[in-house]
C-alpha atoms as a PDB file:
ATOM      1  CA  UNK A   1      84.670 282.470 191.492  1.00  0.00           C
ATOM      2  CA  UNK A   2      85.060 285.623 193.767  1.00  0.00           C
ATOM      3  CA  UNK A   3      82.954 286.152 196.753  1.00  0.00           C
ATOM      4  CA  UNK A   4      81.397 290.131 196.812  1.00  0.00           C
ATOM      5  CA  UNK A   5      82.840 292.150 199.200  1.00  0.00           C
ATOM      6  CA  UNK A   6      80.053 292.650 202.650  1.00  0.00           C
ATOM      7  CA  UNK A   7      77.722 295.249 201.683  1.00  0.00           C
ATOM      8  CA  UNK A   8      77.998 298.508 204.171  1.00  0.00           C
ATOM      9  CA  UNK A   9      74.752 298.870 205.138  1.00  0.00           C
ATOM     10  CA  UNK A  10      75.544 300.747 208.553  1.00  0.00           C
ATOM     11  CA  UNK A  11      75.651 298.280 210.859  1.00  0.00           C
ATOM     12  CA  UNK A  12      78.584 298.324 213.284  1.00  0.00           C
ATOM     13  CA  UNK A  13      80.139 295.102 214.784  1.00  0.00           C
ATOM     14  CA  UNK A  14      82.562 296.949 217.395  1.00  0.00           C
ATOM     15  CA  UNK A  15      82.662 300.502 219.103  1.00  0.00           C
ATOM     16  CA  UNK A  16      85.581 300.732 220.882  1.00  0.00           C
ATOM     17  CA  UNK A  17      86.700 303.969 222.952  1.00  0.00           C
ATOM     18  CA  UNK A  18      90.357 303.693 225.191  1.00  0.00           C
ATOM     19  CA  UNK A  19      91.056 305.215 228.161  1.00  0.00           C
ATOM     20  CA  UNK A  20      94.725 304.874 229.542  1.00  0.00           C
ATOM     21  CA  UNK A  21      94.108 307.172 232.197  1.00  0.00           C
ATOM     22  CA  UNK A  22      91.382 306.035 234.259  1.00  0.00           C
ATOM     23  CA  UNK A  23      88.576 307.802 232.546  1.00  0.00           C
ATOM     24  CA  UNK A  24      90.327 310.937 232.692  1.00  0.00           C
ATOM     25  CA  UNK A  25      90.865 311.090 228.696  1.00  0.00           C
ATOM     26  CA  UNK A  26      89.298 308.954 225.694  1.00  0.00           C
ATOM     27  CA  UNK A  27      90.590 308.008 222.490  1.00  0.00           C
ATOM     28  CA  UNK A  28      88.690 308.888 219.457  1.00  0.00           C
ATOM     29  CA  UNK A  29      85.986 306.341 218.332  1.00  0.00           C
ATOM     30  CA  UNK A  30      86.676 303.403 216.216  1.00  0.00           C
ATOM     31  CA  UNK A  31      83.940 301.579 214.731  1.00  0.00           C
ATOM     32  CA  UNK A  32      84.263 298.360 212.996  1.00  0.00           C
ATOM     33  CA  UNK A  33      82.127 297.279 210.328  1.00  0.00           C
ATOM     34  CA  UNK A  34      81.216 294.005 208.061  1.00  0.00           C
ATOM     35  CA  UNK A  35      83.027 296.005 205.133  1.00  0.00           C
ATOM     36  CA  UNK A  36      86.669 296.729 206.567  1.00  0.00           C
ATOM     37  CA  UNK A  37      88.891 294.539 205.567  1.00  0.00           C
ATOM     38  CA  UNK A  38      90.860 293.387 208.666  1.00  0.00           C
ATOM     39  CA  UNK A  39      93.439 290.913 208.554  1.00  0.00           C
ATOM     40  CA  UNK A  40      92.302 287.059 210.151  1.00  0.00           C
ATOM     41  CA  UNK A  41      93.074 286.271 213.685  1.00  0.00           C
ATOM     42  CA  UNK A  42      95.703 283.910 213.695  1.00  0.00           C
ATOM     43  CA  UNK A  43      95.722 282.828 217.403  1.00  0.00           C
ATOM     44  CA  UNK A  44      92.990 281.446 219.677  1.00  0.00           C
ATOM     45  CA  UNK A  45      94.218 284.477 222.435  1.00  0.00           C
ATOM     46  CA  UNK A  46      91.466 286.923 222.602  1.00  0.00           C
ATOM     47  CA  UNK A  47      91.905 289.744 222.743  1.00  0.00           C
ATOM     48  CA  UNK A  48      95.379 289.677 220.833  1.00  0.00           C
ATOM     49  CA  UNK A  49      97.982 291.326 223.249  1.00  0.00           C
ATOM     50  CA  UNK A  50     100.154 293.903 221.454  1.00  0.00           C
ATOM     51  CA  UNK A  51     102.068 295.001 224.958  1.00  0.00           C
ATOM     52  CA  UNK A  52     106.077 294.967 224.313  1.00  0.00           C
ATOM     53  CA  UNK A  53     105.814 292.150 227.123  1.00  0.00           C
ATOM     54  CA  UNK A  54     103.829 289.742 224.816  1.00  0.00           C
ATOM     55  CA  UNK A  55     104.621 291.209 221.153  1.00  0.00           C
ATOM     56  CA  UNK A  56     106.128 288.767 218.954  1.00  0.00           C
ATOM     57  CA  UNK A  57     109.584 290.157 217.940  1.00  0.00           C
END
C-alpha cells in the first residue's frame, strides 16, 4: 500500500531569503512546501552545514 503524495494546498512550511553581503543583496525566494519532495535529514545537526570546512568529501 502507497501513501498519497501531500496535497498542495498553498501552505508554505519555509521562506527563506540569503544575504551574503550584509543586507546589501538578497537571493531570490525559496519557498518550501508539504508537496516537494526533499530528501530526509540524515543527521541530528541542524541546520545541515554545506561550508567546504564541514562538507563531507
Amino acid at each position: 500500500m502507497s501513501t498519497p503524495p501531500p496535497a498542495d494546498d498553498g501552505r508554505k512550511l519555509l521562506t527563506l531569503r540569503v544575504s551574503r553581503d550584509s543586507g546589501q543583496t538578497w537571493s531570490p525566494l525559496v519557498e518550501i512546501t508539504p508537496a516537494d519532495d526533499l530528501p530526509p535529514v540524515t543527521t541530528s545537526v541542524w541546520p545541515p552545514c554545506q561550508c567546504p570546512q564541514h562538507r563531507k568529501p
